[in-house]
Protein backbone atom coordinates (compact mmCIF):
# COMPACT_ATOMS: atom_id res chain seq x y z
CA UNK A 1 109.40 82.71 111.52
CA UNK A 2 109.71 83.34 108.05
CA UNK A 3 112.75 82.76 106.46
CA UNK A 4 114.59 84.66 103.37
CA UNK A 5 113.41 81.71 101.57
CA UNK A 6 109.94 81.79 102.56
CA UNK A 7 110.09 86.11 101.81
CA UNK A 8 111.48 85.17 98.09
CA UNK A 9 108.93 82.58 97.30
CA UNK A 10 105.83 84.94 98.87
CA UNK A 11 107.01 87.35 96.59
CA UNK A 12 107.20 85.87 93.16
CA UNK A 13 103.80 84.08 94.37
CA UNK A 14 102.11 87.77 95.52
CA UNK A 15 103.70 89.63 91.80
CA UNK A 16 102.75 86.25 89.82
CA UNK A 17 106.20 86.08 88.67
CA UNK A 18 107.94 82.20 88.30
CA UNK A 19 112.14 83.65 87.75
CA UNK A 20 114.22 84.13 90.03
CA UNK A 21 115.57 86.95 86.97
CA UNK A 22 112.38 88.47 87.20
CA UNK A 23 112.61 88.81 90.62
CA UNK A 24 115.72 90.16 91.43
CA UNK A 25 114.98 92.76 88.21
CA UNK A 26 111.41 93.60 90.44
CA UNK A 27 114.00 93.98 94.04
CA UNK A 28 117.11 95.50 92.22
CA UNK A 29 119.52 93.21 92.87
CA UNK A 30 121.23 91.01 90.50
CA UNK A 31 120.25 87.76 89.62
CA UNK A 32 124.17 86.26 91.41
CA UNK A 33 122.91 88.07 94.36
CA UNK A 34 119.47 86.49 94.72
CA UNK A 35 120.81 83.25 94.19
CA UNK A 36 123.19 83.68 96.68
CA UNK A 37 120.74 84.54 99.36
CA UNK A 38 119.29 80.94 98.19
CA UNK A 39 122.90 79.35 98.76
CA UNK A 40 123.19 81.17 101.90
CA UNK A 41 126.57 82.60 100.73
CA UNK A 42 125.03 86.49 101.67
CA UNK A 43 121.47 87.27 103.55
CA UNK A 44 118.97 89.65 102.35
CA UNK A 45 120.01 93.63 103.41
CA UNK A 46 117.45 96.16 104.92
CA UNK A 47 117.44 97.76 101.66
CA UNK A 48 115.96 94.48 99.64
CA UNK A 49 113.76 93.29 103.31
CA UNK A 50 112.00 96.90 102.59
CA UNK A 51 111.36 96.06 99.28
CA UNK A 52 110.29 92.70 100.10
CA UNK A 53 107.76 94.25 102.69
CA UNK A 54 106.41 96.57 100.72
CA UNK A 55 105.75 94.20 97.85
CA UNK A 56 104.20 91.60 100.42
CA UNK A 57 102.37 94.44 102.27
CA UNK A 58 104.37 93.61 105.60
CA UNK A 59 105.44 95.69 108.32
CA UNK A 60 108.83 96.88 107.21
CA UNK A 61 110.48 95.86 110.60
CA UNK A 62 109.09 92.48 110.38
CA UNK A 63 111.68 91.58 107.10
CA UNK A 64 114.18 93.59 108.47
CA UNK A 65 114.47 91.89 111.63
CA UNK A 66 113.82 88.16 110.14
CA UNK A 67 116.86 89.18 108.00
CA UNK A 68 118.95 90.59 111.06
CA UNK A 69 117.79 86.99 113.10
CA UNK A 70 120.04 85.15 109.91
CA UNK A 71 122.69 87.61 110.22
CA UNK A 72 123.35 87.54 113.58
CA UNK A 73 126.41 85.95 114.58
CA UNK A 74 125.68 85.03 118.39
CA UNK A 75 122.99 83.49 119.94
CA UNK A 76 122.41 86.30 122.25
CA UNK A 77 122.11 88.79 118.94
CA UNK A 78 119.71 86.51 116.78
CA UNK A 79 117.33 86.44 119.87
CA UNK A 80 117.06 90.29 119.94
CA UNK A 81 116.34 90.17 116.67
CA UNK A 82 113.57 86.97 116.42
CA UNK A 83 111.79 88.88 119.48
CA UNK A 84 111.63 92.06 117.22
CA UNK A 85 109.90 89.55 114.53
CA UNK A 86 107.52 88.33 117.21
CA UNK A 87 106.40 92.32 117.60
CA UNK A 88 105.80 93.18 114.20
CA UNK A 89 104.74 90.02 112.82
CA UNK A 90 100.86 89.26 111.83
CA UNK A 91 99.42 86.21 110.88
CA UNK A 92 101.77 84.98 108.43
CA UNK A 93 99.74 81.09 108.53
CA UNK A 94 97.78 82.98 104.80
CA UNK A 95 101.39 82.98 103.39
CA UNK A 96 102.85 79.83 104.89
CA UNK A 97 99.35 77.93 103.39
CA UNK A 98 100.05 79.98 99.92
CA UNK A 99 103.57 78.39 99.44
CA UNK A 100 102.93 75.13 100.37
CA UNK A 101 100.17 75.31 97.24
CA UNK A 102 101.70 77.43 94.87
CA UNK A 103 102.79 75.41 91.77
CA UNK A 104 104.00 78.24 90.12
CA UNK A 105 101.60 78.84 87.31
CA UNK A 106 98.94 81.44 89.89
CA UNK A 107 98.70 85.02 89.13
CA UNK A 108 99.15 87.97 91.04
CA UNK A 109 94.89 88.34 91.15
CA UNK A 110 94.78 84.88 92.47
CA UNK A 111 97.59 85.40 95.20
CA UNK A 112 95.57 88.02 96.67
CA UNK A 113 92.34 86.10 96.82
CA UNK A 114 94.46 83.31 98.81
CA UNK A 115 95.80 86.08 100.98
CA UNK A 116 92.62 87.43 101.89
């Protein structure tokens, strides 16, 4: 599974954005509230996992419920929510293999190529 990590990095790789400022400007959230879903102080809301979706052409349930799995404060609860991922998730090994090459400097054009 994808984490709220993973989402964050996909994203600035897919827009060809390197800021973490840009980012949260491009998801409308401030910059304090991106990096704390880095720090794990908060997790990413349904409102910012549709954005994130959208911009990484995902189904919408697919972020929403990787973000509910993070939230969830039982076992039981985060289960529910990781099956839900299972349903709506694709192949996600394109975006997995994009991060681990990404060095920051690629373009939106040349994210897409990698995607395809």
């Amino acid at each position: 599974m994808m984490t709220t990590l993973d989402y964050l990095a996909a994203c600035k790789a897919q827009l060809g954005i390197e800021s973490d400022y840009a980012l949260a400007k491009k998801l409308g959230i401030s910059q304090t509230g991106l990096s704390n879903y880095r720090t794990g102080r908060s997790r990413m809301d349904d409102d910012v996992a549709l954005k994130v979706a959208d911009i990484l052409q995902l189904h919408p349930l697919q972020v929403i419920a990787a973000a509910n799995a993070e939230r969830a404060k039982t076992d039981e609860q985060k289960a529910r929510w990781l099956n839900l991922v299972e349903k709506f998730s694709g192949p996600i090994e394109s975006f997995l293999d994009l991060l681990s090459h990404w060095d920051g400097r690629e373009r939106r054009g040349q994210a897409r190529l990698s995607l395809q």
